[in-house]
PDB file of N, CA and C in Angstrom:
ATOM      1  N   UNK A   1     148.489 -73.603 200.389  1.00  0.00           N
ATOM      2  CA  UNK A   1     148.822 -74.900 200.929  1.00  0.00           C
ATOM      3  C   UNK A   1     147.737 -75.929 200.611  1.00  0.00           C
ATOM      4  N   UNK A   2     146.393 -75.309 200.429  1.00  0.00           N
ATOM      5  CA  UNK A   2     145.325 -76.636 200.576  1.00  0.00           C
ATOM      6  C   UNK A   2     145.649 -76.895 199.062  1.00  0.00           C
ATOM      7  N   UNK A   3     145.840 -75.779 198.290  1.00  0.00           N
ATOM      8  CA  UNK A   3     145.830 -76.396 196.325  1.00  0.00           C
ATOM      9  C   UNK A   3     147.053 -77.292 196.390  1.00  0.00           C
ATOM     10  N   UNK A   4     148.179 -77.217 196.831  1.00  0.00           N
ATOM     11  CA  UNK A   4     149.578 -78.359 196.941  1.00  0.00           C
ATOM     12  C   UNK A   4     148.546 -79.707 197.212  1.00  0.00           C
ATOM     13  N   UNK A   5     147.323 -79.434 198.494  1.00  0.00           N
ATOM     14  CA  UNK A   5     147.057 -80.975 199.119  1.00  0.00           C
ATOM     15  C   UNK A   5     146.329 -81.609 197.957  1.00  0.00           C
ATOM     16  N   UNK A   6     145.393 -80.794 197.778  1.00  0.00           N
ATOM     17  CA  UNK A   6     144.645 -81.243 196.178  1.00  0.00           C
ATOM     18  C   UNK A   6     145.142 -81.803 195.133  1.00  0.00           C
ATOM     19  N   UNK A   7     145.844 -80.971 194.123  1.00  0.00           N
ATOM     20  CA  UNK A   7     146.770 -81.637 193.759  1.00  0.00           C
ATOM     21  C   UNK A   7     147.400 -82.989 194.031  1.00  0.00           C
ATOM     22  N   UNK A   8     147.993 -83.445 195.060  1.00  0.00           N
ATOM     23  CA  UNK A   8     148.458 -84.310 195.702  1.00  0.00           C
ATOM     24  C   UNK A   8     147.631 -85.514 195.410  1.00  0.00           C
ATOM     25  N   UNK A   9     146.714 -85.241 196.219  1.00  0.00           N
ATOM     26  CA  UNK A   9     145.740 -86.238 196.468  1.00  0.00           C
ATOM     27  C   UNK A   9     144.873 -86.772 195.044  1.00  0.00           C
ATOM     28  N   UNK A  10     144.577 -85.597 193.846  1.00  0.00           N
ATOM     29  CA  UNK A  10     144.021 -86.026 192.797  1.00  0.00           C
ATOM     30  C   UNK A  10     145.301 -86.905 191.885  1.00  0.00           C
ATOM     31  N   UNK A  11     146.332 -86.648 192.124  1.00  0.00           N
ATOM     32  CA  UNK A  11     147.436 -87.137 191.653  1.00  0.00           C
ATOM     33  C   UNK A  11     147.666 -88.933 191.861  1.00  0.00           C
ATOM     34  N   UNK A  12     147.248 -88.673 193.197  1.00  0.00           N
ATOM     35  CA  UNK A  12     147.776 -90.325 193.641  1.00  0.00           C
ATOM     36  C   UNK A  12     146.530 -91.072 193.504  1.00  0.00           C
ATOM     37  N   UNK A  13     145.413 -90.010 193.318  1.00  0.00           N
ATOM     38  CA  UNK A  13     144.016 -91.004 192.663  1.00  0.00           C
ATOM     39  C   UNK A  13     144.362 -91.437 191.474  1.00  0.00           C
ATOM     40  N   UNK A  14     144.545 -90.571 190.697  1.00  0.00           N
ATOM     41  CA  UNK A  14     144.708 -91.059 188.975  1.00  0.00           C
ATOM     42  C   UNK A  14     145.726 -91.688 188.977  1.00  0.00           C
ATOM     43  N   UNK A  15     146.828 -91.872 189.834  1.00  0.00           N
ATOM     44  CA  UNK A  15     147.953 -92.997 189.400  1.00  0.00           C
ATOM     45  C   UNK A  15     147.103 -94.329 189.847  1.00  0.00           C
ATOM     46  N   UNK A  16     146.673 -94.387 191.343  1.00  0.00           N
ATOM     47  CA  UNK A  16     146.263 -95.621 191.818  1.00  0.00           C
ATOM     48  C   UNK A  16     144.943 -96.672 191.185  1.00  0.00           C
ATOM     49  N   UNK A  17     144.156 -95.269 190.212  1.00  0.00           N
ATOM     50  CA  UNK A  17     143.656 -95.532 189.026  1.00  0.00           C
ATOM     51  C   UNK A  17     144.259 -96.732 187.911  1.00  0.00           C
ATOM     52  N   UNK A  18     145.228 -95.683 187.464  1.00  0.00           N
ATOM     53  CA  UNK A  18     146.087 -96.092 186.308  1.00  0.00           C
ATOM     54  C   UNK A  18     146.563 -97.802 186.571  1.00  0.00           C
ATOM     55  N   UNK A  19     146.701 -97.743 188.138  1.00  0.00           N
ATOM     56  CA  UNK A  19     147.708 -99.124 188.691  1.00  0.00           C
ATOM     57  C   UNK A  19     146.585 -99.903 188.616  1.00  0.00           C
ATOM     58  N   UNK A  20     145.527 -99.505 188.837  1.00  0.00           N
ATOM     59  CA  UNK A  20     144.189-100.712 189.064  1.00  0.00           C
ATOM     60  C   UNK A  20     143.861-101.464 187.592  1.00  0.00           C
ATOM     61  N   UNK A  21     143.884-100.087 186.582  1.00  0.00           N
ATOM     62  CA  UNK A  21     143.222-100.782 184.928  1.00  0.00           C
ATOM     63  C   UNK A  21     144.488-101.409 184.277  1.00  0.00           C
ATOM     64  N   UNK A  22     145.448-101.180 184.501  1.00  0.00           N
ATOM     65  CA  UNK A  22     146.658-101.966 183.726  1.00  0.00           C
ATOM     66  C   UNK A  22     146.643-103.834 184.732  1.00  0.00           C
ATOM     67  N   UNK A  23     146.589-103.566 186.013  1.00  0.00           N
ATOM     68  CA  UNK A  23     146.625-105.110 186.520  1.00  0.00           C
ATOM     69  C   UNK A  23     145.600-105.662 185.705  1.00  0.00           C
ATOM     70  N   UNK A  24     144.000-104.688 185.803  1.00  0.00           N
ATOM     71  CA  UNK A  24     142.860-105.516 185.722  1.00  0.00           C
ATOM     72  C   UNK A  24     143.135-106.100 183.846  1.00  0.00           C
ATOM     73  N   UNK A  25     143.705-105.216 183.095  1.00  0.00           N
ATOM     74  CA  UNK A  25     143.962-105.527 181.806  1.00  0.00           C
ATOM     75  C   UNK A  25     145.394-106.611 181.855  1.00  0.00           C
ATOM     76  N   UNK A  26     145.927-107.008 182.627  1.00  0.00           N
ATOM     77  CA  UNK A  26     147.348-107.622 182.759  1.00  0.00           C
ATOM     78  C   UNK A  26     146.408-109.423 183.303  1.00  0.00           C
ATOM     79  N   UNK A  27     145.823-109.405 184.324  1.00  0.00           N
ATOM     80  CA  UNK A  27     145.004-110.315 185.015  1.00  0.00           C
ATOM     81  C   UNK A  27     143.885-110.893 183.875  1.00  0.00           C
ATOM     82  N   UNK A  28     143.220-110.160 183.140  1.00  0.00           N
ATOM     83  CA  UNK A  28     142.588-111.056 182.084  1.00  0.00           C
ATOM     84  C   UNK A  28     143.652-111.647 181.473  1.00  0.00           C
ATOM     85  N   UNK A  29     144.569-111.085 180.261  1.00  0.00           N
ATOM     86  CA  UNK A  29     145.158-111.511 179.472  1.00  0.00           C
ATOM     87  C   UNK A  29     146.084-112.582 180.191  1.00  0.00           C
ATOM     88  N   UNK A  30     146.588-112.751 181.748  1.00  0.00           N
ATOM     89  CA  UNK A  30     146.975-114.216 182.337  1.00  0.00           C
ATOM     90  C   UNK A  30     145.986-115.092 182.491  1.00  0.00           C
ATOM     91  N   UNK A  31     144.622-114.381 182.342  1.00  0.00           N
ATOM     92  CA  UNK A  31     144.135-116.061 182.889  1.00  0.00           C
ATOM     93  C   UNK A  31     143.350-116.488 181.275  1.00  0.00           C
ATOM     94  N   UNK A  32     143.509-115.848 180.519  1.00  0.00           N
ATOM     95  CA  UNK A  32     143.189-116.172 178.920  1.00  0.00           C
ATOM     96  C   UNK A  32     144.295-117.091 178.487  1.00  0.00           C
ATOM     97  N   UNK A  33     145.422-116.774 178.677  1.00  0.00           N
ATOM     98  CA  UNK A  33     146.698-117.373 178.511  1.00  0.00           C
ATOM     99  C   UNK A  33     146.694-118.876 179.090  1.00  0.00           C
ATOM    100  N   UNK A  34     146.137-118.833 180.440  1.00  0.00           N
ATOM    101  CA  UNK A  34     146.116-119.972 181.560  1.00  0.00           C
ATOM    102  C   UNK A  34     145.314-120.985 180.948  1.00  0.00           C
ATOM    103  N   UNK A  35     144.132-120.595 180.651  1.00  0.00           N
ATOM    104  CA  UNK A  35     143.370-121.179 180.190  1.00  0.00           C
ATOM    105  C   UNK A  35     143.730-121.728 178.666  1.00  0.00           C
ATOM    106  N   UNK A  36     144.168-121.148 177.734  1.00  0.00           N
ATOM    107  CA  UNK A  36     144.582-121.578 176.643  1.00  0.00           C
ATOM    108  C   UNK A  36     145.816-122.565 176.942  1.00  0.00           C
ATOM    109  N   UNK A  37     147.054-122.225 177.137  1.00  0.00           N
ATOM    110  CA  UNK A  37     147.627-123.090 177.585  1.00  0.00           C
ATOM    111  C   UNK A  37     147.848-124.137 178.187  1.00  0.00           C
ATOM    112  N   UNK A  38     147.574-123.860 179.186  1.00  0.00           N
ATOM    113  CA  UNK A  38     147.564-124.771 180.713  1.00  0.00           C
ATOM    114  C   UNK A  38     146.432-125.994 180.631  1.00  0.00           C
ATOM    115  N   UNK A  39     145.066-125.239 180.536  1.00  0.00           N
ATOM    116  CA  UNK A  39     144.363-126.086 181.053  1.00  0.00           C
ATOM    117  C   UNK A  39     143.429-126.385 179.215  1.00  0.00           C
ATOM    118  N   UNK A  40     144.190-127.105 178.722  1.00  0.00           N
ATOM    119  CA  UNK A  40     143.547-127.752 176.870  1.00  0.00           C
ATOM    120  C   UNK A  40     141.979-128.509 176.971  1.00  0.00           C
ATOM    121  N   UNK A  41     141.789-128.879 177.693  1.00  0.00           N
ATOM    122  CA  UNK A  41     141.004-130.165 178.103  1.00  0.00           C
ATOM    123  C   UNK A  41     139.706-128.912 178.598  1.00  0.00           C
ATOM    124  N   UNK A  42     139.795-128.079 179.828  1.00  0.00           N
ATOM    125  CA  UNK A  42     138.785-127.123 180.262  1.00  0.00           C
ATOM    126  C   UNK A  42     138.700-126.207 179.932  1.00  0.00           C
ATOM    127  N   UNK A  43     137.371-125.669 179.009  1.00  0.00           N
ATOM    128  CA  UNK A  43     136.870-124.625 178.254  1.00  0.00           C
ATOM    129  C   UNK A  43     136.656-123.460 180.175  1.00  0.00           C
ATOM    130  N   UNK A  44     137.461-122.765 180.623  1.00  0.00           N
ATOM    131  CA  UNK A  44     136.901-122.259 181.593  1.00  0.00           C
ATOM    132  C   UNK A  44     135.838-121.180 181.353  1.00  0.00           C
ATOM    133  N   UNK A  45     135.733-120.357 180.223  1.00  0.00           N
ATOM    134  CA  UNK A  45     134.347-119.767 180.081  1.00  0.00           C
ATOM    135  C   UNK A  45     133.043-120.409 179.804  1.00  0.00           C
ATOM    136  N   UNK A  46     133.439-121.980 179.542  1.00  0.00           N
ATOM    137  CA  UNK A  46     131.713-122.518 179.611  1.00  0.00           C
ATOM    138  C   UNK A  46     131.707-123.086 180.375  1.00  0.00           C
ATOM    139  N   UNK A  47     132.711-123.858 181.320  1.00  0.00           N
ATOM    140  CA  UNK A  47     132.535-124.017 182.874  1.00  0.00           C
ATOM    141  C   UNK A  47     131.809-122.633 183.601  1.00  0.00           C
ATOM    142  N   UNK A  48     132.156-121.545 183.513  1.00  0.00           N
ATOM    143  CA  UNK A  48     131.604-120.337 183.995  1.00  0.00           C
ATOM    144  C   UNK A  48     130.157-119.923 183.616  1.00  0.00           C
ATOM    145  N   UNK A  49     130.044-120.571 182.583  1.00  0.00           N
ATOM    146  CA  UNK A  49     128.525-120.637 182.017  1.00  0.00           C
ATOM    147  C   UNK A  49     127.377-121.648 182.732  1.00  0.00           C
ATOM    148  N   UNK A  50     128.078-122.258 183.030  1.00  0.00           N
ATOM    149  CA  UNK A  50     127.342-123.685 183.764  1.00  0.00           C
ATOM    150  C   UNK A  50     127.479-123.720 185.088  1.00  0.00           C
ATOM    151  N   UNK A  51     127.765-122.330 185.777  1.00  0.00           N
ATOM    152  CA  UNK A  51     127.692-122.100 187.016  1.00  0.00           C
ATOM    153  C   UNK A  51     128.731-123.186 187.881  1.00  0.00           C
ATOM    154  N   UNK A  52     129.463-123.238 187.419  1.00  0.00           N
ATOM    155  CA  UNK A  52     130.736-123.877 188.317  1.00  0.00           C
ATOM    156  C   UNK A  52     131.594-123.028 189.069  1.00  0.00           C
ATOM    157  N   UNK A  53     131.203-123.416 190.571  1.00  0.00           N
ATOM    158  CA  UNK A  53     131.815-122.574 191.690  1.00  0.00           C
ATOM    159  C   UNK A  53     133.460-122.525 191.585  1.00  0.00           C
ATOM    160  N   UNK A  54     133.801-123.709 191.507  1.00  0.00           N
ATOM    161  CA  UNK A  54     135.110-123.879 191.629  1.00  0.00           C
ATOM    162  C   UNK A  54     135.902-123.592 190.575  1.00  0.00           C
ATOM    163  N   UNK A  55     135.559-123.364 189.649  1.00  0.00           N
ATOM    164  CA  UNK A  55     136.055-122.479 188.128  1.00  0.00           C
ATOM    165  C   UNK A  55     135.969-120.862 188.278  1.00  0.00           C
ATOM    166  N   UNK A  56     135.340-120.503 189.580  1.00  0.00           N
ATOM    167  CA  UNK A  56     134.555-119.459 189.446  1.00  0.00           C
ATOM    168  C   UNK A  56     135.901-118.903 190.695  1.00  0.00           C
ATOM    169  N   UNK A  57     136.308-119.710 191.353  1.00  0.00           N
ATOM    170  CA  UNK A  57     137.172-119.354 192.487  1.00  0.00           C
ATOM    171  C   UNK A  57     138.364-119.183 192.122  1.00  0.00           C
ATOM    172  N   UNK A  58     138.724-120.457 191.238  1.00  0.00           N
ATOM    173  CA  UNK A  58     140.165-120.505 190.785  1.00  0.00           C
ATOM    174  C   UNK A  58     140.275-119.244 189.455  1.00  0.00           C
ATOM    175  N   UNK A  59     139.250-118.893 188.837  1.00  0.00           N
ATOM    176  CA  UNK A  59     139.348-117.445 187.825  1.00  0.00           C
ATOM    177  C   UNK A  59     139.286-116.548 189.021  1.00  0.00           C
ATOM    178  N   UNK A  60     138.941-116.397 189.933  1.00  0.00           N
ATOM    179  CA  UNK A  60     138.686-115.293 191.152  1.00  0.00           C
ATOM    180  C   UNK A  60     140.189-115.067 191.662  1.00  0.00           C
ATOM    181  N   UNK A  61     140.585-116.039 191.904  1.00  0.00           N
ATOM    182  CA  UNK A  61     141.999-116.503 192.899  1.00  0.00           C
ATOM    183  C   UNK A  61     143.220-115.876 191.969  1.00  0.00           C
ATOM    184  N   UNK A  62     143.350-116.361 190.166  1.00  0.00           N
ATOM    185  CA  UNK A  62     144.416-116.239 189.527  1.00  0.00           C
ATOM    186  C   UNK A  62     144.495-114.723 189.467  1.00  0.00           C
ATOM    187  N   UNK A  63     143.409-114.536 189.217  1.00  0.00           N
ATOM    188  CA  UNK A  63     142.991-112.766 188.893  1.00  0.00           C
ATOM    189  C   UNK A  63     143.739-111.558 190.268  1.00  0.00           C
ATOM    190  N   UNK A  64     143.397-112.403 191.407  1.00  0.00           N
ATOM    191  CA  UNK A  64     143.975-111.891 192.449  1.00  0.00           C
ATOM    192  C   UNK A  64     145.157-111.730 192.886  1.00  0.00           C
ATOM    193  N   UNK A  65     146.196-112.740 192.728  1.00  0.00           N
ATOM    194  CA  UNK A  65     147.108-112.738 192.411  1.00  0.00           C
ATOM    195  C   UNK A  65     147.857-112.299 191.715  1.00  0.00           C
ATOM    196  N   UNK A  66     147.351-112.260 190.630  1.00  0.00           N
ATOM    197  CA  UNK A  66     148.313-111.242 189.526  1.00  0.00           C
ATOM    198  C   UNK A  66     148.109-110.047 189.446  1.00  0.00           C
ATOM    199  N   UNK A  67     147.317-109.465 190.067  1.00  0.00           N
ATOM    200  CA  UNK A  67     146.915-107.961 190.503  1.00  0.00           C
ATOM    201  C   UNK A  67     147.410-107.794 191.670  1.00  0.00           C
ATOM    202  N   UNK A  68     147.787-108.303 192.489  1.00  0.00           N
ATOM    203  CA  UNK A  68     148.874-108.171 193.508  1.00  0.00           C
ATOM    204  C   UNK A  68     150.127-107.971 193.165  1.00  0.00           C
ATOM    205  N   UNK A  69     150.264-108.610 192.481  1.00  0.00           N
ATOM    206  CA  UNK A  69     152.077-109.109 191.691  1.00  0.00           C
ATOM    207  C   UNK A  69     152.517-107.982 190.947  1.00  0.00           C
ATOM    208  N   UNK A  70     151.140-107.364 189.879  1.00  0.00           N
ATOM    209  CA  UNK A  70     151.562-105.931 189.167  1.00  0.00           C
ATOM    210  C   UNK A  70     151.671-104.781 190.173  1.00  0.00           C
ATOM    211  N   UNK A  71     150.781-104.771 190.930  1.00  0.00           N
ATOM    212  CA  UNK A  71     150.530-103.889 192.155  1.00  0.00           C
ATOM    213  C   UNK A  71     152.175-103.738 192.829  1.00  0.00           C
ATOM    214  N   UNK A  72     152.571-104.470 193.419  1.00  0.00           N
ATOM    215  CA  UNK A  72     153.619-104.614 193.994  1.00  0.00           C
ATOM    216  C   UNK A  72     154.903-103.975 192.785  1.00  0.00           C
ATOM    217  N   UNK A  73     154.935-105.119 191.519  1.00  0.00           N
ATOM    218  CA  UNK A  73     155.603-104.670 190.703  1.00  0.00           C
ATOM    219  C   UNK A  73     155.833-102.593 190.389  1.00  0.00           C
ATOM    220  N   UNK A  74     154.687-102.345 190.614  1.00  0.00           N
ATOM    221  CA  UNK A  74     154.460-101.442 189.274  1.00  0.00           C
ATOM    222  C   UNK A  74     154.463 -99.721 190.684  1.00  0.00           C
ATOM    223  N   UNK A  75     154.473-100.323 191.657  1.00  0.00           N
ATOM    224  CA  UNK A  75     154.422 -99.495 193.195  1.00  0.00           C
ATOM    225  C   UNK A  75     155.820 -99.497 193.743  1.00  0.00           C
ATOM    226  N   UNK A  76     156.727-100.424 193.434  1.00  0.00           N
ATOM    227  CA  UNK A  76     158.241-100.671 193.855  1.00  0.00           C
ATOM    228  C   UNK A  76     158.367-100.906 195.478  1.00  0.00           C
TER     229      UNK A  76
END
């Protein structure tokens, strides 16, 4: 019975794994996108260079969001 729990439990590590590096790889490539697209005018990686908080929140914020969104997605 304890090897079933093991199992189990190493199982839903390596998926919840799996769910974490695909958002975190899904969440760059939206806010690369965001940034290319969206915002033409703001370089947001040299805003990020120049210590801008609020560049630093709104890359914090988009990132969060869309790792929620796959999360949810990808968990049913």
């Amino acid at each position: 019975m304890q090897t079933d729990f093991f199992l189990a439990t190493v199982f839903n590590l390596i998926m919840n794994l799996a769910y974490t590096i695909i958002a975190l790889f899904i969440g760059v490539f939206a806010l690369k996108i965001i940034d290319k697209k969206l915002f033409t005018s703001v370089d947001l990686e040299k805003e990020l260079k120049n210590n801008n908080i609020a560049v630093a929140i709104f890359s914090a914020t988009i990132l969060l969001f869309v790792a929620l969104i796959v999360s949810f997605g990808l968990k049913g």
